[in-house]
N, C-alpha and C. Protein backbone atom coordinates (compact mmCIF):
# COMPACT_ATOMS: atom_id res chain seq x y z
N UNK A 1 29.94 -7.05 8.07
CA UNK A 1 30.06 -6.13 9.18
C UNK A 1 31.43 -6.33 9.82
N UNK A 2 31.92 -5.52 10.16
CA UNK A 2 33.36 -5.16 10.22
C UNK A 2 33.21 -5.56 11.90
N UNK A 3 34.10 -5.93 12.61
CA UNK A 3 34.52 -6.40 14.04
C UNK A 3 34.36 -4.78 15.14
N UNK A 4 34.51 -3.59 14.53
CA UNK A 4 34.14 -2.66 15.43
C UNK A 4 32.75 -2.08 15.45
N UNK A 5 31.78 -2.63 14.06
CA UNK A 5 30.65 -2.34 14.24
C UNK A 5 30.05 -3.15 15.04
N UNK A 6 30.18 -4.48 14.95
CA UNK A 6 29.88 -5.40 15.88
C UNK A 6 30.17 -5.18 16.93
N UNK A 7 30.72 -4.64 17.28
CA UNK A 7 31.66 -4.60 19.00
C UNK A 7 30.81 -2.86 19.67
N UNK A 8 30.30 -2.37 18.61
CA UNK A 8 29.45 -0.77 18.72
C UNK A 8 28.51 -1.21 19.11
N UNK A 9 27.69 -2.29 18.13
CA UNK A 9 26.15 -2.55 18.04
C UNK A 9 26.24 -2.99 19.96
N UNK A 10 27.01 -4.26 19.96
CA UNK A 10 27.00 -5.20 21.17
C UNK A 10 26.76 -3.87 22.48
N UNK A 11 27.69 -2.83 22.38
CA UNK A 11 27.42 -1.67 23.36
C UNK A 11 26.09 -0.96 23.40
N UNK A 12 25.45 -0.90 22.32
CA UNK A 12 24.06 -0.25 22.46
C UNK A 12 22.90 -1.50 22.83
N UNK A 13 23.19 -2.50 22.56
CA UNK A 13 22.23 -3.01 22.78
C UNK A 13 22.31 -3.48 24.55
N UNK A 14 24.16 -3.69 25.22
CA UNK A 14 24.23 -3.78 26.29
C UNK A 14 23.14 -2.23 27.31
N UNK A 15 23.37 -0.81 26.28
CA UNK A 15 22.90 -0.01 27.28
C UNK A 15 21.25 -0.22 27.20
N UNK A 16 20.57 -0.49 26.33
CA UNK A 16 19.26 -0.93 26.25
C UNK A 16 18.97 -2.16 27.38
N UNK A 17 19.93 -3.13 27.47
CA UNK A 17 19.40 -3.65 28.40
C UNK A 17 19.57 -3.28 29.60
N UNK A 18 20.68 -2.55 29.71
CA UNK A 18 20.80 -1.72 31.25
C UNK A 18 19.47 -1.05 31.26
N UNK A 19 19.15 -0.04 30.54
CA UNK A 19 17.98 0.46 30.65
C UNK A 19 16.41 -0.04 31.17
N UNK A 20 17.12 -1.68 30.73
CA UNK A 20 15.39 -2.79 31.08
C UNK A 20 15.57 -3.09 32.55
N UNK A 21 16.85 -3.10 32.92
CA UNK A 21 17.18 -3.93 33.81
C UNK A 21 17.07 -2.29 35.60
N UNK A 22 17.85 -1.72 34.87
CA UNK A 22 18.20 -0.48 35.73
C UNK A 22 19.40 -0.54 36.56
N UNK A 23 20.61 -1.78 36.32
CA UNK A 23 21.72 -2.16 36.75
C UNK A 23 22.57 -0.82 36.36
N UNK A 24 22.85 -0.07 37.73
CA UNK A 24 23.92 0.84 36.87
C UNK A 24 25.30 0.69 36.57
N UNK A 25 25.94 -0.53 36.63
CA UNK A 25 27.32 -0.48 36.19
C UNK A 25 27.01 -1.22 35.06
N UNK A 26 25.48 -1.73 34.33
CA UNK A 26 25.51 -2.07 32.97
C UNK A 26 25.55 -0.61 32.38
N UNK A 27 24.70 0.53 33.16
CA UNK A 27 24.87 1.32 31.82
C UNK A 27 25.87 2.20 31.62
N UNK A 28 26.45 2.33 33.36
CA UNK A 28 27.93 3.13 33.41
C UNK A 28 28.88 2.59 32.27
N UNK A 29 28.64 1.48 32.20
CA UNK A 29 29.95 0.42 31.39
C UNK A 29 30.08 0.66 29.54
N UNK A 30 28.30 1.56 29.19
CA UNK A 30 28.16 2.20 27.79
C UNK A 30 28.07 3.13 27.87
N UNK A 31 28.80 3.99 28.66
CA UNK A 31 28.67 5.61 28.37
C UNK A 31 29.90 6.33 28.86
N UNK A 32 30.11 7.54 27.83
CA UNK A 32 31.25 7.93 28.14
C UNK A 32 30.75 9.07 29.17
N UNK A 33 32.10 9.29 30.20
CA UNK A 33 31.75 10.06 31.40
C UNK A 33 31.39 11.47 31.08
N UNK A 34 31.69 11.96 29.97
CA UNK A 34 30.73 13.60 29.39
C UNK A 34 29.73 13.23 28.47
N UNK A 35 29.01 12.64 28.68
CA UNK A 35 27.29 12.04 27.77
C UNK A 35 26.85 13.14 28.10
N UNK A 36 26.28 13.65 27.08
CA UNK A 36 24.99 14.26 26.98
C UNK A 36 23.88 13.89 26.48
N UNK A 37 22.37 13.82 27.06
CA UNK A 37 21.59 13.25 26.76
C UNK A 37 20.61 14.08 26.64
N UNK A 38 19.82 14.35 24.99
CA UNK A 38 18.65 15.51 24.84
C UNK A 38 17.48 14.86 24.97
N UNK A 39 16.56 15.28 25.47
CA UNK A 39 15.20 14.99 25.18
C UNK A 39 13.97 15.92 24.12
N UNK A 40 12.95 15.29 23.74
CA UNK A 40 11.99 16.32 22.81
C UNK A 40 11.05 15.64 23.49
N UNK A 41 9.90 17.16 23.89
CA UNK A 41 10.54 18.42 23.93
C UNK A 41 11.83 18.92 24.60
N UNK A 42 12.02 19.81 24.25
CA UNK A 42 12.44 20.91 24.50
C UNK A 42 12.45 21.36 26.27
N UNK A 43 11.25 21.20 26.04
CA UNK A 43 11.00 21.75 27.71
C UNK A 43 11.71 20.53 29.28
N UNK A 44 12.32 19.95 28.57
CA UNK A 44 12.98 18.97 29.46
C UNK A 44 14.79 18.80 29.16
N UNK A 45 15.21 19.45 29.75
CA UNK A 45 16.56 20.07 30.43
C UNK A 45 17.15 18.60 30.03
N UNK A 46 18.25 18.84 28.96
CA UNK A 46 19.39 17.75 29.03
C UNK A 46 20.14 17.17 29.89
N UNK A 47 20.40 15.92 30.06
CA UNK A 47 20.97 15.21 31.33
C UNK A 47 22.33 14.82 30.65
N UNK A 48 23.20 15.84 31.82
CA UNK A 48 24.60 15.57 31.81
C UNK A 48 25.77 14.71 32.16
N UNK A 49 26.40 13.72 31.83
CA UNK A 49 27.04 12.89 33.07
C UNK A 49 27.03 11.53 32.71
N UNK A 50 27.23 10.34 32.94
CA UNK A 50 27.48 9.28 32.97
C UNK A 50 26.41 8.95 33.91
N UNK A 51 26.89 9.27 35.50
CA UNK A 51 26.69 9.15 36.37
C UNK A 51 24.93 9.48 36.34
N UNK A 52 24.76 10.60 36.20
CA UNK A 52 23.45 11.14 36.21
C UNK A 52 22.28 10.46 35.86
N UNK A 53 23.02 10.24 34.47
CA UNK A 53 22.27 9.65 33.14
C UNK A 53 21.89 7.93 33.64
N UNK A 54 23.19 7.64 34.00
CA UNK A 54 22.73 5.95 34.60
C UNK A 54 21.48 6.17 35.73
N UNK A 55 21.73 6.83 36.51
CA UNK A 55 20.60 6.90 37.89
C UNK A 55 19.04 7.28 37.42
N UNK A 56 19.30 9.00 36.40
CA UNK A 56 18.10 8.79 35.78
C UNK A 56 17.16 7.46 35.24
N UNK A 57 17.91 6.49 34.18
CA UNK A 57 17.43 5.62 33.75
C UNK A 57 16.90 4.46 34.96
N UNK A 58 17.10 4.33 36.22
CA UNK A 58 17.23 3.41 37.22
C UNK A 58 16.18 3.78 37.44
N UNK A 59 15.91 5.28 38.05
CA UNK A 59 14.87 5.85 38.18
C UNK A 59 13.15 5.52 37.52
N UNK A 60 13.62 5.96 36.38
CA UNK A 60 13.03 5.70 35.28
C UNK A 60 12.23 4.25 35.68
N UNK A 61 12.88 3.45 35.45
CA UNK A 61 13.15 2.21 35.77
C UNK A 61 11.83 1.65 36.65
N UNK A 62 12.25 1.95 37.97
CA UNK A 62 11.98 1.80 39.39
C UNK A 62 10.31 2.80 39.19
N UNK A 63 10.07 3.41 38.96
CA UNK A 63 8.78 3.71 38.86
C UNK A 63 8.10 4.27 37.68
N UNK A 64 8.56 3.78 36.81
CA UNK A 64 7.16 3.56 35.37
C UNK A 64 7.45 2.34 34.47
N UNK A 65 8.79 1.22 35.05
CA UNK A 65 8.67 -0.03 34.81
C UNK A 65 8.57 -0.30 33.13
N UNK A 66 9.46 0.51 32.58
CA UNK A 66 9.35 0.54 31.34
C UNK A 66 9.80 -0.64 30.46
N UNK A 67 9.35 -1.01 29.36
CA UNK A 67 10.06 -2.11 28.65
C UNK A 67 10.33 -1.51 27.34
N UNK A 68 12.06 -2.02 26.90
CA UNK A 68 12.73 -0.89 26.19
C UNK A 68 12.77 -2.43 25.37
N UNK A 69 12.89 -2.13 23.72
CA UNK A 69 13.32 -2.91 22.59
C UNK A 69 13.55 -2.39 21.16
N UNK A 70 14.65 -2.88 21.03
CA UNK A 70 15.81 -2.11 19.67
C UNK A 70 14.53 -3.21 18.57
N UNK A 71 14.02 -2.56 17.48
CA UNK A 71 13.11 -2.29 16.77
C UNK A 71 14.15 -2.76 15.30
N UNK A 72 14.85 -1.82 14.93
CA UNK A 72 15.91 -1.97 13.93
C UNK A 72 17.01 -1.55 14.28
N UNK A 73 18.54 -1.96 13.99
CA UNK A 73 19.86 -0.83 14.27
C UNK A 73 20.68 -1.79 13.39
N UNK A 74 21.18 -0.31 12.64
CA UNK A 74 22.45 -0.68 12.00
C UNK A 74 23.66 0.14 12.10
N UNK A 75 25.01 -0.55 11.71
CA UNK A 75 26.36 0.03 12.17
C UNK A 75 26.91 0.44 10.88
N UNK A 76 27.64 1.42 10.98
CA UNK A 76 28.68 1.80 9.59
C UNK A 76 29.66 2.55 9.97
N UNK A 77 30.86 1.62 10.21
CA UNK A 77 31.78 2.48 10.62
C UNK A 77 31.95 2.70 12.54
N UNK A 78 32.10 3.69 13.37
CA UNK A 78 32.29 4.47 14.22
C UNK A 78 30.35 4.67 14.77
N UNK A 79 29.60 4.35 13.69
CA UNK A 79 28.38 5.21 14.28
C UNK A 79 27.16 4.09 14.21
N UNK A 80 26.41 4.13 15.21
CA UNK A 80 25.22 3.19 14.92
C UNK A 80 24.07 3.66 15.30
N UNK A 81 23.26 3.33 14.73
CA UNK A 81 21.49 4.11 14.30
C UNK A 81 20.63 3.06 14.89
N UNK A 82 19.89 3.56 16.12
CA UNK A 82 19.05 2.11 16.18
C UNK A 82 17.43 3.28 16.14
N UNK A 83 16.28 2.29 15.86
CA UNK A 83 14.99 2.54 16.28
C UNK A 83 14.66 1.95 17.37
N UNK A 84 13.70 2.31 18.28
CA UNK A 84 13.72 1.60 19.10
C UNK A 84 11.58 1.98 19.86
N UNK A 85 11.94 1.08 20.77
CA UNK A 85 10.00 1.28 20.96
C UNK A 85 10.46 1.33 22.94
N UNK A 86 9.58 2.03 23.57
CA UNK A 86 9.55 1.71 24.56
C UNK A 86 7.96 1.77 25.07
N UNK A 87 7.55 0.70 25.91
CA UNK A 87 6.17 0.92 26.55
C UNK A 87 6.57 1.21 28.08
N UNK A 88 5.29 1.96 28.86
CA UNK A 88 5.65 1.90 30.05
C UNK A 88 4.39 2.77 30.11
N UNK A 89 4.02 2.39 31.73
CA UNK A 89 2.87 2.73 32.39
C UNK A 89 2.82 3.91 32.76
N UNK A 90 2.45 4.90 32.80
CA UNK A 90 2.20 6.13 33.84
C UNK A 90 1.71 6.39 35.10
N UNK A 91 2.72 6.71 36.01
CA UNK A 91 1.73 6.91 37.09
C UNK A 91 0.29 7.36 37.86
C-alpha cells in the first residue's frame, strides 16, 4: 500500500470516528468544503456543505447515539471503498 492510500484510509476512518464521537472539527478536518452527501431513499434531500454535513452527523449523534464501524475498506490509488455497519436506537 502506497503512502497516499494510507494517508486516504487514515482520513476515512478519522471521519468515522468523528461520526462516533460527534466532534465537529474531527469531521470538518475530512471533508472537503463542497461535500455532497446522498442518502437512499431518495426521499431524503442531499446534504450540502462541510459545515452542514458535520452538524448533521453531531446531530445524529446527540439523539439516536449511534455506533458507527468500518466492517472492511480498501485503498487503490486516489479512491477508497469502505463497508461499514452502523447500530443505533430509534427514538
Amino acid at each position: 500500500m502506497s503512502s497516499n492510500e494510507a494517508e486516504n484510509i487514515s482520513i476515512v476512518l478519522k471521519y468515522f470516528d468523528g461520526c462516533n464521537t460527534g466532534d465537529l472539527d474531527d469531521l470538518l478536518s475530512t471533508l472537503d468544503p463542497e461535500v455532497v452527501h446522498f442518502f437512499l431513499p431518495k426521499q431524503f434531500k442531499p446534504i450540502r456543505g462541510a459545515q452542514h454535513l458535520a452538524k448533521y452527523w453531531r446531530k445524529f449523534k446527540v439523539h439516536l447515539n449511534p455506533i458507527w464501524k468500518i466492517d472492511h475498506i480498501i485503498a487503490q490509488g486516489n479512491e477508497v471503498v469502505s463497508e461499514w455497519s452502523c447500530l443505533w436506537t430509534p427514538e
